[in-house]
N, C-alpha and C. Protein backbone atom coordinates (compact mmCIF):
# COMPACT_ATOMS: atom_id res chain seq x y z
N UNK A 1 43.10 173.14 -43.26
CA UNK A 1 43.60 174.27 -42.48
C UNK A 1 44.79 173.85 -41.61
N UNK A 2 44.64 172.84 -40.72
CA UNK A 2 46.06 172.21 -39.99
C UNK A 2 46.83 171.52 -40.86
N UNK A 3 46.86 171.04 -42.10
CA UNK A 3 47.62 170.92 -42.81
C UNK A 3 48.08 171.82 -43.30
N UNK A 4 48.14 172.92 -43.50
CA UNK A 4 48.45 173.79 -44.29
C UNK A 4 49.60 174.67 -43.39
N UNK A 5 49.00 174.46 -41.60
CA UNK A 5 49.78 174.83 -40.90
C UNK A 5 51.01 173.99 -40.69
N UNK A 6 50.67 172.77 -41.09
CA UNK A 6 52.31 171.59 -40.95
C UNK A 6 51.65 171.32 -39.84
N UNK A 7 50.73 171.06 -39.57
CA UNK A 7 50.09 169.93 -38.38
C UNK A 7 49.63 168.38 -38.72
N UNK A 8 50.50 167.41 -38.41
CA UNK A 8 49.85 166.38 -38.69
C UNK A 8 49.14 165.30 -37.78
N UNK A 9 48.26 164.69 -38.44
CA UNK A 9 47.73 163.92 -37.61
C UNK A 9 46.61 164.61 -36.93
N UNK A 10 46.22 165.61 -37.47
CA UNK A 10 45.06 166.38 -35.82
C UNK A 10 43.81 165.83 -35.68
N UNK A 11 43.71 164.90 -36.20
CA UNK A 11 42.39 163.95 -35.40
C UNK A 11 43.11 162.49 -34.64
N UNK A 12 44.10 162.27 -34.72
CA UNK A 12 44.63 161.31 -33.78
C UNK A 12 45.63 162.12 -32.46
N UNK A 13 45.71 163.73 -32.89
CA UNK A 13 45.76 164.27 -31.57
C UNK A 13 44.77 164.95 -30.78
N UNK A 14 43.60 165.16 -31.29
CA UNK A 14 42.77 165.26 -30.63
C UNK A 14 42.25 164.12 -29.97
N UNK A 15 41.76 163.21 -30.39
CA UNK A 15 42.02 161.74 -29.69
C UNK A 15 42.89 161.33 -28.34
N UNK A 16 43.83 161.89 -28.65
CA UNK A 16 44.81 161.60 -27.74
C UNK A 16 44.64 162.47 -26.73
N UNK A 17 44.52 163.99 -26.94
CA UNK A 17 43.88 164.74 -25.96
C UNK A 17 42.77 164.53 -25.16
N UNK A 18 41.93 163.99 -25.82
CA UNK A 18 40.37 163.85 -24.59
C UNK A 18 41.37 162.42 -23.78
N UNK A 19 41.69 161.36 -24.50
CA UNK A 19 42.39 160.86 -24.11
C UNK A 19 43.01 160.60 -22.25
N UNK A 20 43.70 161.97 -22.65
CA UNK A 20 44.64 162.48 -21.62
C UNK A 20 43.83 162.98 -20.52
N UNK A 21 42.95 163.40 -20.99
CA UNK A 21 42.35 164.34 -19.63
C UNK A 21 41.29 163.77 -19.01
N UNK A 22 40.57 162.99 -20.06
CA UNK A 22 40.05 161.65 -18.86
C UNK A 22 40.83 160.72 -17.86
N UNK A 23 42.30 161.05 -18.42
CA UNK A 23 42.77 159.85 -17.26
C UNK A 23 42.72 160.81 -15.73
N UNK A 24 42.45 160.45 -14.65
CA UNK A 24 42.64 160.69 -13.16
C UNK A 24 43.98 161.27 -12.89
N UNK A 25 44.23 162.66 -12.50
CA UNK A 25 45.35 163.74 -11.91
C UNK A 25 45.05 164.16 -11.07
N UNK A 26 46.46 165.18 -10.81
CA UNK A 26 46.10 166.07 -9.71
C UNK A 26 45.07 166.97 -10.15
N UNK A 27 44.66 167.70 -11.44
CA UNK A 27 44.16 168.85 -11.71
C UNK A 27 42.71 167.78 -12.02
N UNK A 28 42.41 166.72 -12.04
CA UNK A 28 40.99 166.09 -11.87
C UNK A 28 40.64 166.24 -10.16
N UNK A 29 41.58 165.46 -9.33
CA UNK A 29 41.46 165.70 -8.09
C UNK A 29 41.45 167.04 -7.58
N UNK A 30 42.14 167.75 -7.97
CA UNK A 30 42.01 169.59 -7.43
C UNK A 30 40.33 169.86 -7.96
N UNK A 31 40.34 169.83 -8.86
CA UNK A 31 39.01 170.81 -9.05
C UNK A 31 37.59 169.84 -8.37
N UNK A 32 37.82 168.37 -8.49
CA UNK A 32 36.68 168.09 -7.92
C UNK A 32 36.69 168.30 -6.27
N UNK A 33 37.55 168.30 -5.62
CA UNK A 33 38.08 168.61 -4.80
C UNK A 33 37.48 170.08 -3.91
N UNK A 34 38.09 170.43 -4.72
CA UNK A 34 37.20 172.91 -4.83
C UNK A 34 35.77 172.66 -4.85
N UNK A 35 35.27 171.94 -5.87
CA UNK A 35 33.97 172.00 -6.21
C UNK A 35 33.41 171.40 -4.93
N UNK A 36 34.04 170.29 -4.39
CA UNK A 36 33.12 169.63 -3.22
C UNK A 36 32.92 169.95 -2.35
N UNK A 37 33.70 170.99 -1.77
CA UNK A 37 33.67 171.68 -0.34
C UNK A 37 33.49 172.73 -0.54
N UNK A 38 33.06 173.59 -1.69
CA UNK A 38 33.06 174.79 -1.31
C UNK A 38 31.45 175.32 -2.65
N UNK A 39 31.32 174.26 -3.43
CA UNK A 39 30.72 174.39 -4.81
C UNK A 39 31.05 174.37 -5.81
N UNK A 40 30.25 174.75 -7.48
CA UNK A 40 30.53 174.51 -8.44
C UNK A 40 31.18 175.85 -9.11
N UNK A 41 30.51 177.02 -8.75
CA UNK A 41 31.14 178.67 -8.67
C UNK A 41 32.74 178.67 -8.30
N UNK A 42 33.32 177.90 -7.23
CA UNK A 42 34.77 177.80 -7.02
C UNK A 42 35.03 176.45 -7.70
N UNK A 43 34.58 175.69 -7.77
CA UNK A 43 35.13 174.63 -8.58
C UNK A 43 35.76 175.20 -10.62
N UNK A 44 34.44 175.85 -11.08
CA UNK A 44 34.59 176.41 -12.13
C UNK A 44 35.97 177.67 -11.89
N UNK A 45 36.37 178.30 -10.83
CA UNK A 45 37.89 179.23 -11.27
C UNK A 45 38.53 178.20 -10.97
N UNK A 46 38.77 177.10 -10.16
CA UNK A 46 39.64 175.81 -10.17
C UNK A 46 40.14 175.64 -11.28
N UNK A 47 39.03 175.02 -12.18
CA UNK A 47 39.57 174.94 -13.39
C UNK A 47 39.60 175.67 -14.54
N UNK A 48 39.33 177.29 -14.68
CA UNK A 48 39.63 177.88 -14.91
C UNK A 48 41.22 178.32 -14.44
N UNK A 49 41.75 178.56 -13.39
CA UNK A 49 43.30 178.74 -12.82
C UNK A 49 43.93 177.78 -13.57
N UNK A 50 43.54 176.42 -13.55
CA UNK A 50 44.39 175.11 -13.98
C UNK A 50 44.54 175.19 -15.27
N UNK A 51 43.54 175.84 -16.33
CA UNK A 51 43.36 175.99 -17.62
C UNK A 51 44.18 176.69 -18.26
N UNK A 52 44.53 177.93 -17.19
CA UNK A 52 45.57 179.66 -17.36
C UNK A 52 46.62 178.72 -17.45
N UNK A 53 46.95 177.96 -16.17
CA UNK A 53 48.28 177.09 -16.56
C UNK A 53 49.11 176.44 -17.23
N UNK A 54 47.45 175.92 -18.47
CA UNK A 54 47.99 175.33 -19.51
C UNK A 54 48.55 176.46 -20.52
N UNK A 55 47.73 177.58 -20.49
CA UNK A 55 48.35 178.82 -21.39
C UNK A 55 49.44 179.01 -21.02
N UNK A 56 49.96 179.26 -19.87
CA UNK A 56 51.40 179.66 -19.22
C UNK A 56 52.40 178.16 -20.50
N UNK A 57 51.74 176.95 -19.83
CA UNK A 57 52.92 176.08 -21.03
C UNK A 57 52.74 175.86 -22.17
N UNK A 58 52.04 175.94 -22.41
CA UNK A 58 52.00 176.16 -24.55
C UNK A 58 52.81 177.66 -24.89
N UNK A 59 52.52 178.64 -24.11
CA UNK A 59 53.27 179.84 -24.56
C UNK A 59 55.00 179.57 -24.62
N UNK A 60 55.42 178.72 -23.30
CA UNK A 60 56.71 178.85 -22.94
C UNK A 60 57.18 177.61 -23.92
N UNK A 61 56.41 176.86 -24.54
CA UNK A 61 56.92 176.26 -25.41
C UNK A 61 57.05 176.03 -26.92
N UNK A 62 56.23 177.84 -27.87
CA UNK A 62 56.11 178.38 -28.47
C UNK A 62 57.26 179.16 -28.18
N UNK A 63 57.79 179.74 -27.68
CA UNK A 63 58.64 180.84 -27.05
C UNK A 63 59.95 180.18 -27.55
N UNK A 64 60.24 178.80 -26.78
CA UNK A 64 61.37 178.15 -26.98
C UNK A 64 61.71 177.87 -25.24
N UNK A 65 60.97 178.97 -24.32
CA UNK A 65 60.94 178.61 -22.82
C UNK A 65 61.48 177.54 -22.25
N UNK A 66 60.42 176.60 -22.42
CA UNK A 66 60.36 174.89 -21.75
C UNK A 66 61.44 174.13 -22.03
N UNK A 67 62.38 174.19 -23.52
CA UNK A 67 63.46 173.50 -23.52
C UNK A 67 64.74 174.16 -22.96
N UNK A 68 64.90 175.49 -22.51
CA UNK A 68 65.81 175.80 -22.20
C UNK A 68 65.84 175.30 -20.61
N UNK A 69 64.57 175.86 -20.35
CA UNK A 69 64.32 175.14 -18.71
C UNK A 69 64.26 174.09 -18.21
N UNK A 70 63.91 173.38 -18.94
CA UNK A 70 64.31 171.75 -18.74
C UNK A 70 65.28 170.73 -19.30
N UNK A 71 66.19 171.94 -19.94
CA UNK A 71 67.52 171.36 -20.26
C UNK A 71 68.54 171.48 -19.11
N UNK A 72 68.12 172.73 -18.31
CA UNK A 72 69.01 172.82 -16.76
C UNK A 72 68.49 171.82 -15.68
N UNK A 73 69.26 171.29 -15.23
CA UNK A 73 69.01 170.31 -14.16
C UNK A 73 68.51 170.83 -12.56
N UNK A 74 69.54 171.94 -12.45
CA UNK A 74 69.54 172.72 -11.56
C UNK A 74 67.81 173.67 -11.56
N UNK A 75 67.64 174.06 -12.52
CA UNK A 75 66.20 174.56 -12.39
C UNK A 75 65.28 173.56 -12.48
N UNK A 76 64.97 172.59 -13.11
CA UNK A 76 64.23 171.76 -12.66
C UNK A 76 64.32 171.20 -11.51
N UNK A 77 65.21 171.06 -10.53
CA UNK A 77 64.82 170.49 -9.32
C UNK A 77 64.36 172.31 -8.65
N UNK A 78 64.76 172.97 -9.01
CA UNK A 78 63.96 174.27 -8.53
C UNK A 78 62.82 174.33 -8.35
N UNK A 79 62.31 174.16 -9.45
CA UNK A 79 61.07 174.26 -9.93
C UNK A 79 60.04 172.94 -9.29
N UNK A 80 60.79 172.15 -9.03
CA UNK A 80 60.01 170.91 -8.82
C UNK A 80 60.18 170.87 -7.18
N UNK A 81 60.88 171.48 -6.42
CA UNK A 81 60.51 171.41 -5.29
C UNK A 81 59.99 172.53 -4.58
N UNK A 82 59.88 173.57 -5.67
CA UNK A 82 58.48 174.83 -5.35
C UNK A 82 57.82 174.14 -5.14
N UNK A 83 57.19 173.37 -6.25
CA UNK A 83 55.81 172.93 -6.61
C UNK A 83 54.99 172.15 -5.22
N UNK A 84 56.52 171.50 -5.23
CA UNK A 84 55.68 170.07 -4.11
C UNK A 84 55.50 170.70 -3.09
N UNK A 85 56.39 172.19 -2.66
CA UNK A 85 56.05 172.78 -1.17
C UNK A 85 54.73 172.86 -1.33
N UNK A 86 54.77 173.73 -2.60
CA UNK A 86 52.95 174.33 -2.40
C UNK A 86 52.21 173.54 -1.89
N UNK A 87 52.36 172.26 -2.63
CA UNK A 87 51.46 171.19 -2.95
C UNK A 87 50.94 171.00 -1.36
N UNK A 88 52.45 170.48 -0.57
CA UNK A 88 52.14 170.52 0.66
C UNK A 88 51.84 171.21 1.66
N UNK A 89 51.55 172.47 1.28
CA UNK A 89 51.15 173.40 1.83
C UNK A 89 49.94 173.80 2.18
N UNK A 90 49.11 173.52 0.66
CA UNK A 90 48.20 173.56 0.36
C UNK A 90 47.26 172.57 1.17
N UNK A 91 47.66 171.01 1.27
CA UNK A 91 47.41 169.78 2.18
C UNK A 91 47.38 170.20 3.44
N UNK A 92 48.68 170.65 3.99
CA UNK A 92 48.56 171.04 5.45
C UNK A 92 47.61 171.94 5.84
N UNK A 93 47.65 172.94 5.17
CA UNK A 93 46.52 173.99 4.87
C UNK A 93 44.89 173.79 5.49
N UNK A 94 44.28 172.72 5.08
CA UNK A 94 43.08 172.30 4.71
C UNK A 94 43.33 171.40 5.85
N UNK A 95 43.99 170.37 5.93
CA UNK A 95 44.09 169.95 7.25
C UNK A 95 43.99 170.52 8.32
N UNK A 96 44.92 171.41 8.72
CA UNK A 96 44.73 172.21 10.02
C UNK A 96 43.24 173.04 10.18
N UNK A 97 43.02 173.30 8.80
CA UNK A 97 41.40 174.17 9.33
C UNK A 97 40.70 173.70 9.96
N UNK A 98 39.99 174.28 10.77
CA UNK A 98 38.75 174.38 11.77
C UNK A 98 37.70 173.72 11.35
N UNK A 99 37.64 175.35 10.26
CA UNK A 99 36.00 175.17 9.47
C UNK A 99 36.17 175.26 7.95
N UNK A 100 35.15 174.56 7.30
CA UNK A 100 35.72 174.35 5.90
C UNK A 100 34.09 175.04 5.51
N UNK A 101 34.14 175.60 4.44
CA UNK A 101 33.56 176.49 4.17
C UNK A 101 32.16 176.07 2.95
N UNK A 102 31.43 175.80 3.23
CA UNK A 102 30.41 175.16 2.59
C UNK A 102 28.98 175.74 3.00
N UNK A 103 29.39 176.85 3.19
CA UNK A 103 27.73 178.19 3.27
C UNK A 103 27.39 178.54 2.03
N UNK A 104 26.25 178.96 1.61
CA UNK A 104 26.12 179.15 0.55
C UNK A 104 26.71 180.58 -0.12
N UNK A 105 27.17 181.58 1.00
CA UNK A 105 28.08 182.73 0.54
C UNK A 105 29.15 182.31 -0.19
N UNK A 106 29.34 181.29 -0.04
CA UNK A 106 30.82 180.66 -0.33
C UNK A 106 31.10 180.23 -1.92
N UNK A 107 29.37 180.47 -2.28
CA UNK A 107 29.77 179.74 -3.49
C UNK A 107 29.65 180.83 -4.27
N UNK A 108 29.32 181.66 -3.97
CA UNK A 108 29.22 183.04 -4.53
C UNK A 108 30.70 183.79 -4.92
N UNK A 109 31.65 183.20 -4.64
CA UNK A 109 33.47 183.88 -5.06
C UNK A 109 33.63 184.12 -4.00
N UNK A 110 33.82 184.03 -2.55
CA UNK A 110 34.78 183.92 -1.75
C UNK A 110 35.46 183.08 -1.47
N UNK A 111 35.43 182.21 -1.95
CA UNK A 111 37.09 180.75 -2.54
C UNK A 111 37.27 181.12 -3.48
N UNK A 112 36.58 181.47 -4.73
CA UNK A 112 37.00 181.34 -5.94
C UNK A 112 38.48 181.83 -6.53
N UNK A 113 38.86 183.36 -5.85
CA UNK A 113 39.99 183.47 -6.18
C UNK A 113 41.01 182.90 -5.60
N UNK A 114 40.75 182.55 -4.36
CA UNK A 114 41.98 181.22 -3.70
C UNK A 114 41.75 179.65 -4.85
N UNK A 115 40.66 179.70 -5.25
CA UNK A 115 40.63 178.74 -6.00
C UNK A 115 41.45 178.81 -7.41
N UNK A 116 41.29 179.76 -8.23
CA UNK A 116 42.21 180.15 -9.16
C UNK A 116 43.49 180.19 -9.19
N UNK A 117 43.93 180.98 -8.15
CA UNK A 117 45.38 180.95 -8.00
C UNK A 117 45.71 179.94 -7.41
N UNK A 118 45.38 179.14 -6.82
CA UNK A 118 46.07 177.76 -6.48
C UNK A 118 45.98 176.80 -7.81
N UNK A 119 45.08 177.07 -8.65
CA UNK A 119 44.72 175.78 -9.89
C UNK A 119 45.61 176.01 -10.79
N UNK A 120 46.31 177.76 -11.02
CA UNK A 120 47.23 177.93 -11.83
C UNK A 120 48.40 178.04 -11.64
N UNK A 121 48.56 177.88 -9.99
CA UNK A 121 50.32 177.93 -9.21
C UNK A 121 50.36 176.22 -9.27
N UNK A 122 49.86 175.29 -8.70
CA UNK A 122 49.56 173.91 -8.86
C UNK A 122 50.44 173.37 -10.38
N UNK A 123 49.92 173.74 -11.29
CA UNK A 123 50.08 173.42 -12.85
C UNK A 123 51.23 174.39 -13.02
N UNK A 124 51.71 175.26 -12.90
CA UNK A 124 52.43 176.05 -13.35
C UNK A 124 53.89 175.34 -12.74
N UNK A 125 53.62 175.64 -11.65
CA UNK A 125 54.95 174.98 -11.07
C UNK A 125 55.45 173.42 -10.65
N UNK A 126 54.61 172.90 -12.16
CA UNK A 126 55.02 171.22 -11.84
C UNK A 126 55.74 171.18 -13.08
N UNK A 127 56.89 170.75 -13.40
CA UNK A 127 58.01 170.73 -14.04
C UNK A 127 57.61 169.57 -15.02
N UNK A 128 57.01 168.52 -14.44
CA UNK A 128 56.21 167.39 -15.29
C UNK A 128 54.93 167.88 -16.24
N UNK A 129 54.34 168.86 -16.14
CA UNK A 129 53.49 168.94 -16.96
C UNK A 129 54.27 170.29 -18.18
N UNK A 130 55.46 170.85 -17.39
CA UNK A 130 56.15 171.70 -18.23
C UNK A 130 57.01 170.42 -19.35
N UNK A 131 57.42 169.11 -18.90
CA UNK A 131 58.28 168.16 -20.04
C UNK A 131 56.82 167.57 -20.38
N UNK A 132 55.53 167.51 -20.37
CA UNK A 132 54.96 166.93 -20.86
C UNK A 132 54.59 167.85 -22.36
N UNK A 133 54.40 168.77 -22.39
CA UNK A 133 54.14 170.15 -23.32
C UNK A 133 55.07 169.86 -24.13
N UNK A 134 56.37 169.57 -23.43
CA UNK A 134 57.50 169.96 -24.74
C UNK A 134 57.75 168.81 -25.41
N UNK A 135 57.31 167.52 -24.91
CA UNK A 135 57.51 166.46 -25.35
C UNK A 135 56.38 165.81 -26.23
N UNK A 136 54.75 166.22 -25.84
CA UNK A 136 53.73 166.05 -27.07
C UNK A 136 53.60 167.13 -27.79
N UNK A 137 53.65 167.75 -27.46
CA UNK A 137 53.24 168.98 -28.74
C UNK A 137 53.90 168.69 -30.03
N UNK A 138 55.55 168.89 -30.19
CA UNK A 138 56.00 169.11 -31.38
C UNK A 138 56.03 167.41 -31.96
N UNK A 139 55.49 166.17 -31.50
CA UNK A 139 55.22 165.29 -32.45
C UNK A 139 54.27 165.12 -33.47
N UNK A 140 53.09 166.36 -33.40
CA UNK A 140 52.20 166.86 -34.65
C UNK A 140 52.65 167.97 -35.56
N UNK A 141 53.97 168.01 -35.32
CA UNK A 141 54.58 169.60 -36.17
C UNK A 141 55.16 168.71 -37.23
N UNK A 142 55.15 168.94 -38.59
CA UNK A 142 55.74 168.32 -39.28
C UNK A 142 56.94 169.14 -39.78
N UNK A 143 58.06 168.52 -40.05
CA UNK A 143 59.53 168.95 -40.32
C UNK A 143 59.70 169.79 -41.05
N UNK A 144 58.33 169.96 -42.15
CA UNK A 144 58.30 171.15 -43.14
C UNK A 144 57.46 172.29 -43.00
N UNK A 145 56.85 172.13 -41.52
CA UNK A 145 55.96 173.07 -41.39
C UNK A 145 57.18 174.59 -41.42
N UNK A 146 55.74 175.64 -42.39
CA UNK A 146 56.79 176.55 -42.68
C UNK A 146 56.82 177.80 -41.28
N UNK A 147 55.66 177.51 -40.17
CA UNK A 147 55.88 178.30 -39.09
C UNK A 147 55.39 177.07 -37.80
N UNK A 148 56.48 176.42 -37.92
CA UNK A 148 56.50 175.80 -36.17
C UNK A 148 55.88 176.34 -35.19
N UNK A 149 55.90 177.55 -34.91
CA UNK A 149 55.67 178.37 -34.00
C UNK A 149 53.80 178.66 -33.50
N UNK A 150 53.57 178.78 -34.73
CA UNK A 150 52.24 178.58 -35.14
C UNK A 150 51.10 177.64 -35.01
N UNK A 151 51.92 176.75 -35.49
CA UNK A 151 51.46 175.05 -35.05
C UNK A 151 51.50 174.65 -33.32
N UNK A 152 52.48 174.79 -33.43
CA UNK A 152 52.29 174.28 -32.05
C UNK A 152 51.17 175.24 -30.83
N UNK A 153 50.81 176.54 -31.49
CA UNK A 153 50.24 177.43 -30.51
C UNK A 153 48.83 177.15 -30.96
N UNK A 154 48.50 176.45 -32.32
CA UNK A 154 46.97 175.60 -32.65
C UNK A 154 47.00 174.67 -31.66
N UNK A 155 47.95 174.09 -31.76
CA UNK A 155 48.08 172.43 -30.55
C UNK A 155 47.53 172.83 -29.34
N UNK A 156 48.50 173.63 -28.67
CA UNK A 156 48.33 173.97 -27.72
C UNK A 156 47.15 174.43 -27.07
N UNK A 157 46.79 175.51 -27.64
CA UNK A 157 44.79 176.03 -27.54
C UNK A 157 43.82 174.90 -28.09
N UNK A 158 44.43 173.50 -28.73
CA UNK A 158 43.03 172.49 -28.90
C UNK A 158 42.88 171.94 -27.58
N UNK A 159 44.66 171.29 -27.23
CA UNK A 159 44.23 170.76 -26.28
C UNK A 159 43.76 171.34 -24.51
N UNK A 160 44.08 172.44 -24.67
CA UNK A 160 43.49 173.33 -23.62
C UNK A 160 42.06 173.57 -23.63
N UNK A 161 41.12 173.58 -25.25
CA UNK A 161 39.76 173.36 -25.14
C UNK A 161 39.17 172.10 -24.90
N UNK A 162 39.53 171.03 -25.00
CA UNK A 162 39.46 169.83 -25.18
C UNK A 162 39.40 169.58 -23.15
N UNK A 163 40.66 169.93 -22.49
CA UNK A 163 41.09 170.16 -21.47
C UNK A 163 40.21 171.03 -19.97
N UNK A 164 39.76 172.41 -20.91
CA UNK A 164 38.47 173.20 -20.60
C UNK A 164 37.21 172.39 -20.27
N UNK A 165 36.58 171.66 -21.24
CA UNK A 165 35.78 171.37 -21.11
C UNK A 165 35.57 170.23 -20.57
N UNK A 166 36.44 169.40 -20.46
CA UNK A 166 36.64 168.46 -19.14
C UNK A 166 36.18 168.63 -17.56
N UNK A 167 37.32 170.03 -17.45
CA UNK A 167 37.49 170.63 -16.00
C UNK A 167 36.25 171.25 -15.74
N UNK A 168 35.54 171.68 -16.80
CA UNK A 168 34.00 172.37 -16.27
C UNK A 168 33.18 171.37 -15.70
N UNK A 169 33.37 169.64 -16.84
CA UNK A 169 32.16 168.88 -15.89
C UNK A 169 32.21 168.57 -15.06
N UNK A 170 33.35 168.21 -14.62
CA UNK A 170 34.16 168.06 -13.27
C UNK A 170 33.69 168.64 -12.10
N UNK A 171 33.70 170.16 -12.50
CA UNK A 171 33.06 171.18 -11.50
C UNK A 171 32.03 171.33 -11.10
N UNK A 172 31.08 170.44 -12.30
CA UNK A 172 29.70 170.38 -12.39
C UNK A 172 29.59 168.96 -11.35
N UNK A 173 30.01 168.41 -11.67
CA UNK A 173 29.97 166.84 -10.76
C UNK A 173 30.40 167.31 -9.33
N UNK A 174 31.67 168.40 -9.22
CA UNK A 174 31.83 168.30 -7.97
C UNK A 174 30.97 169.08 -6.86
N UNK A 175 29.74 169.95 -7.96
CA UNK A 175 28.93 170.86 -7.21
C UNK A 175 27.77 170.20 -6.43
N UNK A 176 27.31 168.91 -7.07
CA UNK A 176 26.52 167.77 -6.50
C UNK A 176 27.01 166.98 -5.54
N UNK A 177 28.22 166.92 -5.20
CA UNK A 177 28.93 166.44 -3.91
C UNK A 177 28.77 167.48 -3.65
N UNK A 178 28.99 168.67 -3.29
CA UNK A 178 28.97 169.69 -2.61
C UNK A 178 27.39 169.88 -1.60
N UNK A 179 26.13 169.54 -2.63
CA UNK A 179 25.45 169.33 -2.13
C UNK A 179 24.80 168.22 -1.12
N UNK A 180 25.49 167.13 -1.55
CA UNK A 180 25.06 166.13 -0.55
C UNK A 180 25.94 166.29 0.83
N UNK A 181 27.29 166.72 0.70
CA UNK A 181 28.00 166.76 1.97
C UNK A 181 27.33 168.17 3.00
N UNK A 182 26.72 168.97 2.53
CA UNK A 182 25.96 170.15 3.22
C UNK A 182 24.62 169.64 4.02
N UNK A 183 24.19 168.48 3.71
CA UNK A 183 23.37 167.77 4.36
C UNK A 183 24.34 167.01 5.09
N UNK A 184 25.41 166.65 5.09
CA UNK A 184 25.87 165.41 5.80
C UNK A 184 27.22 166.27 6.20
N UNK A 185 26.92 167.22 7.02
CA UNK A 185 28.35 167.12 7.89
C UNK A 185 29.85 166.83 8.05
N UNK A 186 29.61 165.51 8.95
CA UNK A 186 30.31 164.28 9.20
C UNK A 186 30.88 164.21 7.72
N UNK A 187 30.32 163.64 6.79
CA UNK A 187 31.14 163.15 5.75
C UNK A 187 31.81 164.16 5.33
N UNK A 188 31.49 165.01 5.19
CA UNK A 188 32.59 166.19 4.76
C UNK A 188 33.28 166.58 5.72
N UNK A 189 33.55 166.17 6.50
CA UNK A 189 34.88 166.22 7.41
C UNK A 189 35.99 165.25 7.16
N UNK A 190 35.42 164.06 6.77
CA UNK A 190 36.15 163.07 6.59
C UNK A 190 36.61 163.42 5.10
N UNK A 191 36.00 164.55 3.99
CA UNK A 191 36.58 164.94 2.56
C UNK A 191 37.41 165.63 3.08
N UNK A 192 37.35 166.37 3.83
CA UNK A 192 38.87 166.98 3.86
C UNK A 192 39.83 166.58 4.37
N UNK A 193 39.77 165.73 5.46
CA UNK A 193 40.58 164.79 5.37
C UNK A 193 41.69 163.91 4.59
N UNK A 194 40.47 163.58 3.69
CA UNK A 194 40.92 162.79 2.66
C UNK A 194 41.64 164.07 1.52
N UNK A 195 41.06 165.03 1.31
CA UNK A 195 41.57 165.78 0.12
C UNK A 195 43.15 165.98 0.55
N UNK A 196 43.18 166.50 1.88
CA UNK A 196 44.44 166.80 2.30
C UNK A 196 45.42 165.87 2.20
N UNK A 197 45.50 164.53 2.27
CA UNK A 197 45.79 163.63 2.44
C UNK A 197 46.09 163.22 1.29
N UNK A 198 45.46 163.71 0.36
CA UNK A 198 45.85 163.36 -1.09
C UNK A 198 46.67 164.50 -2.01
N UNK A 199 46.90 165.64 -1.26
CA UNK A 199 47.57 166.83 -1.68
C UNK A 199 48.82 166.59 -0.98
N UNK A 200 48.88 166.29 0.04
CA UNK A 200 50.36 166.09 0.33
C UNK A 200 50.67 164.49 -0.18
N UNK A 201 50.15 163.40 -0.69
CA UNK A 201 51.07 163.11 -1.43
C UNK A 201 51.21 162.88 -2.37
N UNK A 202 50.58 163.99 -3.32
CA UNK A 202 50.82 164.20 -4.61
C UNK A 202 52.44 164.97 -4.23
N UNK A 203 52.16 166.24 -3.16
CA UNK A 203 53.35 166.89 -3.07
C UNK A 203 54.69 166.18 -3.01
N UNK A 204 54.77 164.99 -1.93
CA UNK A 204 55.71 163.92 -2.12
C UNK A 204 55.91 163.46 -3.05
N UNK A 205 54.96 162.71 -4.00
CA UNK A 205 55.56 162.07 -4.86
C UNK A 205 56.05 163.21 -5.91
N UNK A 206 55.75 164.17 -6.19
CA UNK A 206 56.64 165.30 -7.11
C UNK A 206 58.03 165.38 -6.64
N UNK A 207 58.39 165.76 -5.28
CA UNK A 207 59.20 166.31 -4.60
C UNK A 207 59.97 165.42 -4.91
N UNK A 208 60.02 163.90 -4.80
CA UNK A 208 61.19 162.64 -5.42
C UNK A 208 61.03 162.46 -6.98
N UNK A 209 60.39 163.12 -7.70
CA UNK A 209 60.51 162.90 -9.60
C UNK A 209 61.62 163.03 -9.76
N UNK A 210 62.29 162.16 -11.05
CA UNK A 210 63.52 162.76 -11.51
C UNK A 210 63.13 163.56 -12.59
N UNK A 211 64.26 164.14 -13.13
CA UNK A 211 63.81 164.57 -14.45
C UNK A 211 63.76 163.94 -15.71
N UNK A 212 64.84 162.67 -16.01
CA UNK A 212 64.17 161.67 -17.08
C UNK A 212 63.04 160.92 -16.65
């Protein structure tokens, strides 16, 4: 069937996909992150939002999107110093709060949609995961595939399931921190701390990327 689409290789890119998403990111750190302070109910639209994101770049690079946009220099530093505001925004954000929200109403969807839309503004507006799309995807398209277009939008939805189901256990892991810090206070003061602390400098280090 992926041969037929001009996909090659799709068990050494699937490989490469679980691969990828076991290694440690921002979108590993975001969702365990959601999940720990607030539960596994907001952890799960975490990575659900982060997941939409990946749809947003497989589409734009089916489209033809991603190379036009990251052939301008000028929009990529656009784009890349949205991102890092958020990023740091998001850090400062959580820092300055009071009270961090770890009632059990909470896990019921009142983060969840702050959780979503931050997991899919996060991913959306990092310019690095927009050249990462355009740069693995079409090395499983083969030169004769007779709809490129096609192929790459199989690619794209494997590694987004592959990707999916990562970010769920994640959420699942981060719902068990969630529970031990609801007994312990103190330590979850010191997670947000730390989360924040690690959101702004993810935001930094974006904000200085080049684009090669």
């Amino acid at each position: 069937m992926t041969a037929m689409l001009g996909i090659a290789h799709f068990g050494a890119f699937l490989l490469a996909c679980v691969a990828l998403n076991l290694t440690p990111g921002l979108d590993t750190f975001y969702i365990l992150a959601r999940s720990g302070r607030e539960g596994r109910a907001v952890g799960f639209a975490a990575a659900l939002g982060i997941n939409a994101g990946c749809v947003v770049h497989t589409g734009a690079v089916v489209l033809g999107v991603s190379a036009i946009l990251m052939s301008s220099a000028l929009a990529f530093s656009a784009l890349k110093y949205l991102g890092a505001a958020y990023l740091v925004w998001i850090g400062l954000r959580m820092l300055l709060s009071r009270t961090a929200a770890r009632t059990p109403a909470a896990t019921l969807g009142q983060g969840a949609g702050a959780a979503f839309r931050q997991g899919l503004l996060t991913n959306v507006l990092n310019p690095k995961v927009a050249l990462f799309y355009l740069a693995f995807l079409p090395q499983f398209v083969s030169a004769q595939a007779r709809h490129p277009q096609l192929a790459l939008l199989v690619l794209g939805v494997s590694f987004i399931g592959t990707g999916l189901t990562w970010s769920l256990v994640l959420a699942l892991l981060g719902g068990r921190i969630h529970r031990l810090l609801l007994a312990r206070p103190g330590l979850g003061r010191w997670m947000d701390r730390l989360c924040s602390a690690v959101l702004l400098a993810f935001g930094l280090r974006l904000a200085f990327q080049r684009q090669g």
